[in-house]
Every structure is written in C-alpha cells, then in structure tokens.
N, C-alpha and C. Protein backbone atom coordinates (compact mmCIF):
# COMPACT_ATOMS: atom_id res chain seq x y z
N UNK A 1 126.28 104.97 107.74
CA UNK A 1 127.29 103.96 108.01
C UNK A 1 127.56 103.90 109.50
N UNK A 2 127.48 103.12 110.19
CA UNK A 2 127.99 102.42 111.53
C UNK A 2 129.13 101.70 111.95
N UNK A 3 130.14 102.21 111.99
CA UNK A 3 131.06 101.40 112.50
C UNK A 3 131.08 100.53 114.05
N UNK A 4 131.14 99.00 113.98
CA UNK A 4 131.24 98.44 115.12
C UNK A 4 132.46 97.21 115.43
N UNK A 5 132.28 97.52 116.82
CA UNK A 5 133.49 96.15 117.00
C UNK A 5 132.63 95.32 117.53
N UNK A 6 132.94 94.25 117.12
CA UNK A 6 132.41 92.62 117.27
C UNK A 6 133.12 91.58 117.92
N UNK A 7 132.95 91.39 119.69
CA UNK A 7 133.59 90.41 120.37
C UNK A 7 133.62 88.91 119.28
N UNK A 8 134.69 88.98 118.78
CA UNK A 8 134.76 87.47 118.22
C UNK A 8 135.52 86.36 118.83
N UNK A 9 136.04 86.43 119.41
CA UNK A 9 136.68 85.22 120.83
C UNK A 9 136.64 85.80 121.92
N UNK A 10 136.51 85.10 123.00
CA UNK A 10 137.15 85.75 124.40
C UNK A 10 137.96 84.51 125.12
N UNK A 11 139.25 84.94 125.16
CA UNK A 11 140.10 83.65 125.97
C UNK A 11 140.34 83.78 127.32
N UNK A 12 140.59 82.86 128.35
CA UNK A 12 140.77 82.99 129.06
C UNK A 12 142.08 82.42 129.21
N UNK A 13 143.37 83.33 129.82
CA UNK A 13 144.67 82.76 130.45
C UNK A 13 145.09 81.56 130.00
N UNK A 14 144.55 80.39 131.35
CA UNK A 14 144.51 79.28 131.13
C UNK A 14 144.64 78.21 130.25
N UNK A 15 143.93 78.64 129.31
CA UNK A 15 143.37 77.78 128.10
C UNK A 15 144.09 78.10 126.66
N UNK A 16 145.12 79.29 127.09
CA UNK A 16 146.08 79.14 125.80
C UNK A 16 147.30 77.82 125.84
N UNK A 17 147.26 77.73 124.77
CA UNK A 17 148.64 76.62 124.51
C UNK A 17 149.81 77.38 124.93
N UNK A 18 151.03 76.57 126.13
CA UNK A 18 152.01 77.34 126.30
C UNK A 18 153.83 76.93 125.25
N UNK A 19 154.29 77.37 125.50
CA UNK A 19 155.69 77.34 124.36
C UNK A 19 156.15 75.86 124.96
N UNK A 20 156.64 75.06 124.57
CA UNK A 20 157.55 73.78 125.54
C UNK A 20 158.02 74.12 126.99
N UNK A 21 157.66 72.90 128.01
CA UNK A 21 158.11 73.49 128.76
C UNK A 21 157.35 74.34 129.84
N UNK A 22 156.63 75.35 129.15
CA UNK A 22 156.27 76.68 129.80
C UNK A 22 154.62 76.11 130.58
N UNK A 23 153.79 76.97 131.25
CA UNK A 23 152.92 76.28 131.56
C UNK A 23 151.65 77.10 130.60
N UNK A 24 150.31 76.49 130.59
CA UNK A 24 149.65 77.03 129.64
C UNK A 24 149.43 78.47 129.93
N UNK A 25 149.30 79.50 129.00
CA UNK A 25 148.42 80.79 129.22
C UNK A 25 150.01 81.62 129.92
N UNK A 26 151.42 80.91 129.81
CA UNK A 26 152.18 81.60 130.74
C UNK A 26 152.68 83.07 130.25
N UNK A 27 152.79 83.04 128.48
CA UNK A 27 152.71 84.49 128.16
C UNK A 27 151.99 85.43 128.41
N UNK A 28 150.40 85.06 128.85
CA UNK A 28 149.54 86.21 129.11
C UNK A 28 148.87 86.24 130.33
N UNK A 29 149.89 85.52 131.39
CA UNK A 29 149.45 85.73 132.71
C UNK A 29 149.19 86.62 133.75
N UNK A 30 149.69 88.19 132.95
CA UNK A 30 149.42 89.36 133.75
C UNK A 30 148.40 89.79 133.10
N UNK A 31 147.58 89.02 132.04
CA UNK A 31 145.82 89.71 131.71
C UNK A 31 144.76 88.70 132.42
N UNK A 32 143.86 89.53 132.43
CA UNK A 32 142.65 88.70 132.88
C UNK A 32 142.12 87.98 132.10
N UNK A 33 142.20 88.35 131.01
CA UNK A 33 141.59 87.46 129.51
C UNK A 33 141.76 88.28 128.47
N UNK A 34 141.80 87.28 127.28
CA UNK A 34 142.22 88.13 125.85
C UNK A 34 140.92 88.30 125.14
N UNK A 35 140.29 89.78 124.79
CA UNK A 35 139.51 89.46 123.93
C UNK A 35 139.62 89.53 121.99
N UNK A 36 139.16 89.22 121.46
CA UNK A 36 139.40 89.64 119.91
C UNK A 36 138.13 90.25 119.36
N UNK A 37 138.77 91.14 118.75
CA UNK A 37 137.39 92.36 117.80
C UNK A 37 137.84 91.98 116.54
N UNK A 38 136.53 92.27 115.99
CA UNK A 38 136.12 92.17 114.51
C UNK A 38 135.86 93.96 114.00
N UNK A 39 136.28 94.49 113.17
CA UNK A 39 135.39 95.62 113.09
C UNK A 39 134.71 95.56 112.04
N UNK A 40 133.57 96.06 112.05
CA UNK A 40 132.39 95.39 111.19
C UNK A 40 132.14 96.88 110.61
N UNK A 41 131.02 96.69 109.38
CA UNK A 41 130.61 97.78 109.10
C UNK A 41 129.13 97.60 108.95
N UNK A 42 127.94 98.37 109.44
CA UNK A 42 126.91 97.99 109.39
C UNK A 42 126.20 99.00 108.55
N UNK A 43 124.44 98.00 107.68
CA UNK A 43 124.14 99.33 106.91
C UNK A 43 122.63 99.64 107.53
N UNK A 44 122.45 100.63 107.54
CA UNK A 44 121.34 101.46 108.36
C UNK A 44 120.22 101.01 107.98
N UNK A 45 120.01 100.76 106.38
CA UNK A 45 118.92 100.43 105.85
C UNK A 45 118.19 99.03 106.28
N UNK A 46 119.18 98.25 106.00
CA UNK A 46 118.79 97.10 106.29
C UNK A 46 119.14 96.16 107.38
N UNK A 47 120.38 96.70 108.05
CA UNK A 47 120.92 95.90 108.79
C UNK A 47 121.99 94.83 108.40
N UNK A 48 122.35 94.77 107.96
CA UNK A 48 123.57 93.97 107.19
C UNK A 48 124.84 94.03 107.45
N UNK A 49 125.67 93.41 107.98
CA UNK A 49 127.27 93.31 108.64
C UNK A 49 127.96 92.94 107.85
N UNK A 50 129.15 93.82 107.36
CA UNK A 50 130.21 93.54 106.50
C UNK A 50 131.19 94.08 107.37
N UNK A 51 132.59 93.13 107.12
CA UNK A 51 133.65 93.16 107.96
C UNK A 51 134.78 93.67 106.74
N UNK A 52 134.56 94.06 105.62
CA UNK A 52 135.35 94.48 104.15
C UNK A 52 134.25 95.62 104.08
N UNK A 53 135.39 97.03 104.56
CA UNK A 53 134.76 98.39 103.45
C UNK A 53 134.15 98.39 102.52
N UNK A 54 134.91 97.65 101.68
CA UNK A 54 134.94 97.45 99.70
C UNK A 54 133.64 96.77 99.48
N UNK A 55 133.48 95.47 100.40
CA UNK A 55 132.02 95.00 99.99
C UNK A 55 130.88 95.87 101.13
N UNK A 56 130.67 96.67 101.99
CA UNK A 56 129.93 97.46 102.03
C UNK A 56 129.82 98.54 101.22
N UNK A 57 130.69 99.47 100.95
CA UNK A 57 130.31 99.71 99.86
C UNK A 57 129.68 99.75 98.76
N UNK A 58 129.64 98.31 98.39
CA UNK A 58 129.32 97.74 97.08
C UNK A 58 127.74 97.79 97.63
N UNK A 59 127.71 97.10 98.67
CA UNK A 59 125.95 96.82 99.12
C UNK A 59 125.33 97.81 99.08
N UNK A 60 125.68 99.35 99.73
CA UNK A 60 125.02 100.67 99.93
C UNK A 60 124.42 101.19 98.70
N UNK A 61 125.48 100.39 97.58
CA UNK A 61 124.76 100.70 96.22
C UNK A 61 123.33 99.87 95.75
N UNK A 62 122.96 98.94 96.46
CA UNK A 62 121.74 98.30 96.18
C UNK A 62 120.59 98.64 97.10
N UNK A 63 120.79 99.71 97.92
CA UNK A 63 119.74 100.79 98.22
C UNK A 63 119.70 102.21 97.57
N UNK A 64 121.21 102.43 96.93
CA UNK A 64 120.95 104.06 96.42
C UNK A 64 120.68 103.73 94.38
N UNK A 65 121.15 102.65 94.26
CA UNK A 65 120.92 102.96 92.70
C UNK A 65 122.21 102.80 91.97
C-alpha cells in the first residue's frame, strides 16, 4: 500500500472570489498560493488510485483472492 497526496487545484491569490466589497483573493493575501491535496491510495500491483480506503481495500482483494 502507498499512500499519496495528489495536487488537485493550485490557486493563485488573485483569482479567488472576494466577500462584497472586499477585493479578490483579499482573505488569502498573506499566501503565495493555495494548494489542495487529494490523498490517494495506490496499489503496487497494478497501479490503481483510490481516494476511499474502503474501495482500495476492496480492490487488493482482486489480486489476493
């Protein structure tokens, strides 16, 4: 089993929507950019990415039996 994180967005400041009023990205103007992870689970055998334990799991059983 492999546990990985998976860049699934990367925002930049700017380009968030801001509250009324406010200017865009103004809540997260002391980051450089937001990124978002996925954590995935990968299977050795085959290579296969599941982001649900429960259904890796389930898959590991269609290499062991």
């Amino acid at each position: 089993e492999t546990l990985r994180w998976t860049v699934v967005q990367h925002i930049e400041p700017g380009s968030l929507p801001g509250a009324s009023g406010a200017k865009p990205g103004a809540a997260f103007s002391d980051f450089g950019s937001i990124i978002v992870l996925q954590k995935s689970y990968e299977c050795r055998e085959c290579g296969k990415t599941f982001s649900c334990s429960s259904h890796f799991s389930k898959h590991r059983r269609t290499h062991t039996g």
